[in-house]
Protein backbone atom coordinates (compact mmCIF):
# COMPACT_ATOMS: atom_id res chain seq x y z
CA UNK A 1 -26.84 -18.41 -16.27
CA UNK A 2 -27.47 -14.98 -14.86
CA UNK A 3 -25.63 -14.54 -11.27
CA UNK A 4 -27.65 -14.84 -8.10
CA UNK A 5 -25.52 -13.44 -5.32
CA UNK A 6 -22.32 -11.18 -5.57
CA UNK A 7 -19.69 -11.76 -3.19
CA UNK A 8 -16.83 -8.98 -2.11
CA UNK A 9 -13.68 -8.99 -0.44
CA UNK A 10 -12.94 -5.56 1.80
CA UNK A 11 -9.49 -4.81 1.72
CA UNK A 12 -8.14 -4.09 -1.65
CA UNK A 13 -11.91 -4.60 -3.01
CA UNK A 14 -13.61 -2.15 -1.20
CA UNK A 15 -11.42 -0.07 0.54
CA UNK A 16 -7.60 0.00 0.88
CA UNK A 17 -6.62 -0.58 4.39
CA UNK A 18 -4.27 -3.39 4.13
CA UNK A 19 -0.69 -0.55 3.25
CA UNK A 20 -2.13 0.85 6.03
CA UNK A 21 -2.45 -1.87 8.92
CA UNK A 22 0.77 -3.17 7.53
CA UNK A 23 2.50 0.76 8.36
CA UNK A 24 0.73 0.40 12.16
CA UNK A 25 1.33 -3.06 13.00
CA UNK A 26 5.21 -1.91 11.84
CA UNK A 27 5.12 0.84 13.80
CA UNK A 28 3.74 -1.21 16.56
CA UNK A 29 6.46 -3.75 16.47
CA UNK A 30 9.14 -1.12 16.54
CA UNK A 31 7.25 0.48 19.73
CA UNK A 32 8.31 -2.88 21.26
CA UNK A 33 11.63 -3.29 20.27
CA UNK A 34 11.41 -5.50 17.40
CA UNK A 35 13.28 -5.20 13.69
CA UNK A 36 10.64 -6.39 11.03
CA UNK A 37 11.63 -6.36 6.84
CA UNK A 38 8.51 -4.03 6.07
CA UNK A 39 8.61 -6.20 2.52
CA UNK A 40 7.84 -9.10 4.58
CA UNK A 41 5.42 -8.03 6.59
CA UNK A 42 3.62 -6.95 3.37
CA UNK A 43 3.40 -10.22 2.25
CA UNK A 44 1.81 -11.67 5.59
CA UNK A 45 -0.79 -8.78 5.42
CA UNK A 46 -2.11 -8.77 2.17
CA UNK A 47 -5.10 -11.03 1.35
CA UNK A 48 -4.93 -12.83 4.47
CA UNK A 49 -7.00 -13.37 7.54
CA UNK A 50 -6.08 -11.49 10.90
CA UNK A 51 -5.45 -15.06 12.73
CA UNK A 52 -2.66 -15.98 9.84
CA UNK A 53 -0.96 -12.82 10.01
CA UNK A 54 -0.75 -13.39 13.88
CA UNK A 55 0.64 -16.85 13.99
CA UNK A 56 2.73 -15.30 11.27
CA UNK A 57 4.02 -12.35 13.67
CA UNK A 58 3.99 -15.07 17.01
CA UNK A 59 6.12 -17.28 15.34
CA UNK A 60 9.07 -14.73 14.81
CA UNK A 61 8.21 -13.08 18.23
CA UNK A 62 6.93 -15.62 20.36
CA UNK A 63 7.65 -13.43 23.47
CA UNK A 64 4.94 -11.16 22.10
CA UNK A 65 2.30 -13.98 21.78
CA UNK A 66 -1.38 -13.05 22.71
CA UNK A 67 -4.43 -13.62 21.68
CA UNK A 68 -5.41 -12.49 18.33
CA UNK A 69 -8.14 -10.16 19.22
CA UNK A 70 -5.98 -8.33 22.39
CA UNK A 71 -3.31 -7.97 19.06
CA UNK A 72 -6.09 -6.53 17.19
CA UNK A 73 -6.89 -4.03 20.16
CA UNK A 74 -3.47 -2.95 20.71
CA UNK A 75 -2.44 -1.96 16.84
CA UNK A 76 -6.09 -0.55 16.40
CA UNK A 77 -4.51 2.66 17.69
CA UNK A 78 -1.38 2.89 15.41
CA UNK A 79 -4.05 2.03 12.48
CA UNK A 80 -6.48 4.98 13.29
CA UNK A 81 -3.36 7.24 13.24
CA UNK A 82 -2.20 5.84 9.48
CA UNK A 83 -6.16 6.45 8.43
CA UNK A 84 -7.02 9.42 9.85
CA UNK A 85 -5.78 11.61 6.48
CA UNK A 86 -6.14 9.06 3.70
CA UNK A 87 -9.90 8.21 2.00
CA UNK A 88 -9.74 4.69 2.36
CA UNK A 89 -12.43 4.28 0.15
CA UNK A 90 -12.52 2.57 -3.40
CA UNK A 91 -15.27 4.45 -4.98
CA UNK A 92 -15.79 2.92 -8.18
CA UNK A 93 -16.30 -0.57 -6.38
CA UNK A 94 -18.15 0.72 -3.65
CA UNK A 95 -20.59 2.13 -6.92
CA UNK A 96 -20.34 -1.61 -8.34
CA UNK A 97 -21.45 -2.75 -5.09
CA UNK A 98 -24.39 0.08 -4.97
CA UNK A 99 -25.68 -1.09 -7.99
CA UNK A 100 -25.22 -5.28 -8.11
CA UNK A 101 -27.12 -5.00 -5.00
CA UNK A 102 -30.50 -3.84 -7.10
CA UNK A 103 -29.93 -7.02 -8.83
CA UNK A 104 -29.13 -10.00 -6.60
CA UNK A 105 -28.12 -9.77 -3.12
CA UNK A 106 -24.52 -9.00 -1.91
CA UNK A 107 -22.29 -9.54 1.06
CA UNK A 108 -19.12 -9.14 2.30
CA UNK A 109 -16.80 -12.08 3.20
CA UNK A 110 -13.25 -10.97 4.56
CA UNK A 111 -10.29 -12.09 6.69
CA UNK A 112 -10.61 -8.79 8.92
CA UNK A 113 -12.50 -8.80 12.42
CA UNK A 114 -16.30 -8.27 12.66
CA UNK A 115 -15.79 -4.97 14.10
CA UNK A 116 -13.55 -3.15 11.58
CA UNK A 117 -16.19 -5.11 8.45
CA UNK A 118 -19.08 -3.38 10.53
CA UNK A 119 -17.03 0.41 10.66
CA UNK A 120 -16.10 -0.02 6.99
CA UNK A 121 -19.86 -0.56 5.73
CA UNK A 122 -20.53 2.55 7.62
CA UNK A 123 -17.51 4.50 6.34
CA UNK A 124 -18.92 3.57 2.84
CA UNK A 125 -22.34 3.81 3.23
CA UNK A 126 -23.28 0.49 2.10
CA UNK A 127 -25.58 -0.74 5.21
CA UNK A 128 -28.61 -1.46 3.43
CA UNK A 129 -27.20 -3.05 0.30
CA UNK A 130 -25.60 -5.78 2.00
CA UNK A 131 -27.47 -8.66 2.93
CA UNK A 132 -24.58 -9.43 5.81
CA UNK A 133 -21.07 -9.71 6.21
CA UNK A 134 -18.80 -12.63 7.35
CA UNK A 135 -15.61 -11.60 9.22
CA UNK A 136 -12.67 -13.78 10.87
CA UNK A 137 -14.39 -14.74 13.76
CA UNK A 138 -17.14 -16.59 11.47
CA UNK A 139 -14.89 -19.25 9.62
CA UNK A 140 -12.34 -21.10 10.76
CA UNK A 141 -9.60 -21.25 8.30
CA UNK A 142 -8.55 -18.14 6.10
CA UNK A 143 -8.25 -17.97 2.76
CA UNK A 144 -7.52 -19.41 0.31
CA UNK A 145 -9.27 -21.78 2.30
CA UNK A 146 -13.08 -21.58 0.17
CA UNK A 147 -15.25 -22.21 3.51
CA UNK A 148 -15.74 -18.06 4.13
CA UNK A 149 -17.31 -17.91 0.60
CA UNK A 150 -18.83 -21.26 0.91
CA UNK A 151 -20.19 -20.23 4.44
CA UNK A 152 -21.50 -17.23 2.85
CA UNK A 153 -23.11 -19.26 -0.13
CA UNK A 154 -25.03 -21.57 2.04
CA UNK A 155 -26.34 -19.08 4.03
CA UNK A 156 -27.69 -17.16 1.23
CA UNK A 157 -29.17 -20.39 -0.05
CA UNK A 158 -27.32 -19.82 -3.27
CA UNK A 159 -25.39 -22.61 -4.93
CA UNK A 160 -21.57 -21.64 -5.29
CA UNK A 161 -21.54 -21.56 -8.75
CA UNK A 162 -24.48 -18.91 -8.85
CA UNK A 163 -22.01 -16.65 -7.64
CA UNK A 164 -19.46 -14.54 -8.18
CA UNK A 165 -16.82 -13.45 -5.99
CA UNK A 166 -14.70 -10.15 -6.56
CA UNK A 167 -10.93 -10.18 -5.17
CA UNK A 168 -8.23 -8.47 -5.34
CA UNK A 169 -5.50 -11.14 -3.49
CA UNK A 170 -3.95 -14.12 -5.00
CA UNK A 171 -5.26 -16.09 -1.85
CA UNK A 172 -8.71 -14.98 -2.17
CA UNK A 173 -8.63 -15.16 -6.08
CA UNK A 174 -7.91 -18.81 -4.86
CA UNK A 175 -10.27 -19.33 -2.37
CA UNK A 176 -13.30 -18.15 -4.50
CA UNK A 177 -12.42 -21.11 -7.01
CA UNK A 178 -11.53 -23.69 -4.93
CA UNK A 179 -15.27 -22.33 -3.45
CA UNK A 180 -16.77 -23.06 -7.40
CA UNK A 181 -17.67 -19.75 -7.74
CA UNK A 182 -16.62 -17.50 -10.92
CA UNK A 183 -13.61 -15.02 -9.74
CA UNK A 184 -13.57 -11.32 -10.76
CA UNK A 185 -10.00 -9.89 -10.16
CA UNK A 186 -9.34 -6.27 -9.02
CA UNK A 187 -5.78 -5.72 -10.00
CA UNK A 188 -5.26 -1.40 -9.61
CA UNK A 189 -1.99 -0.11 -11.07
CA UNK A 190 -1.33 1.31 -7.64
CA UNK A 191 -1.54 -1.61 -5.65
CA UNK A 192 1.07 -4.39 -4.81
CA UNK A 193 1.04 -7.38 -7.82
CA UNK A 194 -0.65 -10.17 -7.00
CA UNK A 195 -1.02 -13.46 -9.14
CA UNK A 196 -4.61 -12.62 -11.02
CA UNK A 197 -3.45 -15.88 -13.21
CA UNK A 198 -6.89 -18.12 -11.74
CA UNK A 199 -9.43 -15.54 -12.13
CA UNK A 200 -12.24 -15.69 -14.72
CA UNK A 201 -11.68 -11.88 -15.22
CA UNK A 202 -9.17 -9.07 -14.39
CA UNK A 203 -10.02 -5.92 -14.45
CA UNK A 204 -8.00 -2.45 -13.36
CA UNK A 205 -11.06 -1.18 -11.47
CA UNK A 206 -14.48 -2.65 -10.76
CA UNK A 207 -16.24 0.24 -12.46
CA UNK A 208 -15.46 -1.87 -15.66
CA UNK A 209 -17.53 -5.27 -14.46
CA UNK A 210 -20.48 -6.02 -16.18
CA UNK A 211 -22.37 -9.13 -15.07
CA UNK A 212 -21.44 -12.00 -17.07
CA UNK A 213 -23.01 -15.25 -16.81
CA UNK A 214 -21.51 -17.97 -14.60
CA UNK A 215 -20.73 -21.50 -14.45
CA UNK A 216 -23.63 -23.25 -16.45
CA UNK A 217 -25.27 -25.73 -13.81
């Protein structure tokens, strides 16, 4: 059964952002005074939603406690500093993406706000071959919760098992198959391991997928 809609993560997928808002929101928490294991804070960042990692950060500094999206305003500035010499871009998936979107439509479905999804597409150049983009605020529980791909699926009027998600996070390699959908892995030498162990396919870079057909009906 040929695919009917292609589903991508951001970070890690797309573009690699996540080293980088793990170095500001450091950086951040040192401009206030607090000690933070950087391996740690790694592990909250990577393949999760912005809410988690906040409960995640008020929990060990509940005198910092805010509200997610003032947290996401105040690091925003330590972020632009870590980006403003690195090409966040992962070209040979933002070329996948470019190309499945001839096909069968695409969107994006991350854990990151609306905002940073919406400066990314433009970053990357990807406007028009996006059908739309879910961010945080859209779902209400991160991954590997499924309901951001399921959300995403519904509103694409495309049965979950028409699709196909690509990942790069052992929570989102979850999510996608709790969601019924087939999981493509992106698992790049350079980035931190992640368990790829659930995913229908693993691949080093994206430039290597070729569309496969999906769960039979």
């Amino acid at each position: 059964m040929i695919p009917q809609a292609y589903i991508f993560d951001l970070d890690g997928t797309l573009i690699e952002t996540e080293g980088l808002w793990t170095a500001a929101i450091h950086k951040w928490l040192l401009s206030r005074g607090k000690e933070m294991d950087y391996a740690t804070l790694n592990r909250w960042v990577l393949g999760r939603s912005w809410f988690a990692i906040c409960d995640d950060i008020f929990e060990r500094f509940p005198d910092l406690r805010a509200a997610p999206i003032e947290l996401l305003d105040v690091t925003r500035a330590f972020y632009f500093k870590e980006r403003a010499t690195a090409d966040i871009r992962i070209h040979s998936s933002v070329n996948l993406l470019r190309h499945l979107s001839q096909t069968a439509p695409c969107v994006i479905v991350s854990g990151s706000a609306r905002e940073d999804i919406r400066e990314a597409v433009e970053l990357m150049d990807v406007g028009d071959c996006l059908k739309f983009y879910l961010g945080c605020e859209d779902y209400p529980y991160g991954k590997p919760h499924p309901i951001g791909f399921l959300t995403a699926a519904e509103r694409l009027g495309v049965a979950p098992e028409r699709c196909v998600v690509f990942e790069d996070s052992a929570a989102g390699i979850l999510a996608g198959k709790r969601a019924g959908m087939t999981v493509v892995a992106l698992a790049r030498s350079e980035s931190v391991k992640q368990d790829t162990s659930k995913a229908d396919i693993v691949l080093t870079d994206l430039g290597d997928y070729s569309p496969l057909p999906t769960h039979e009906a």
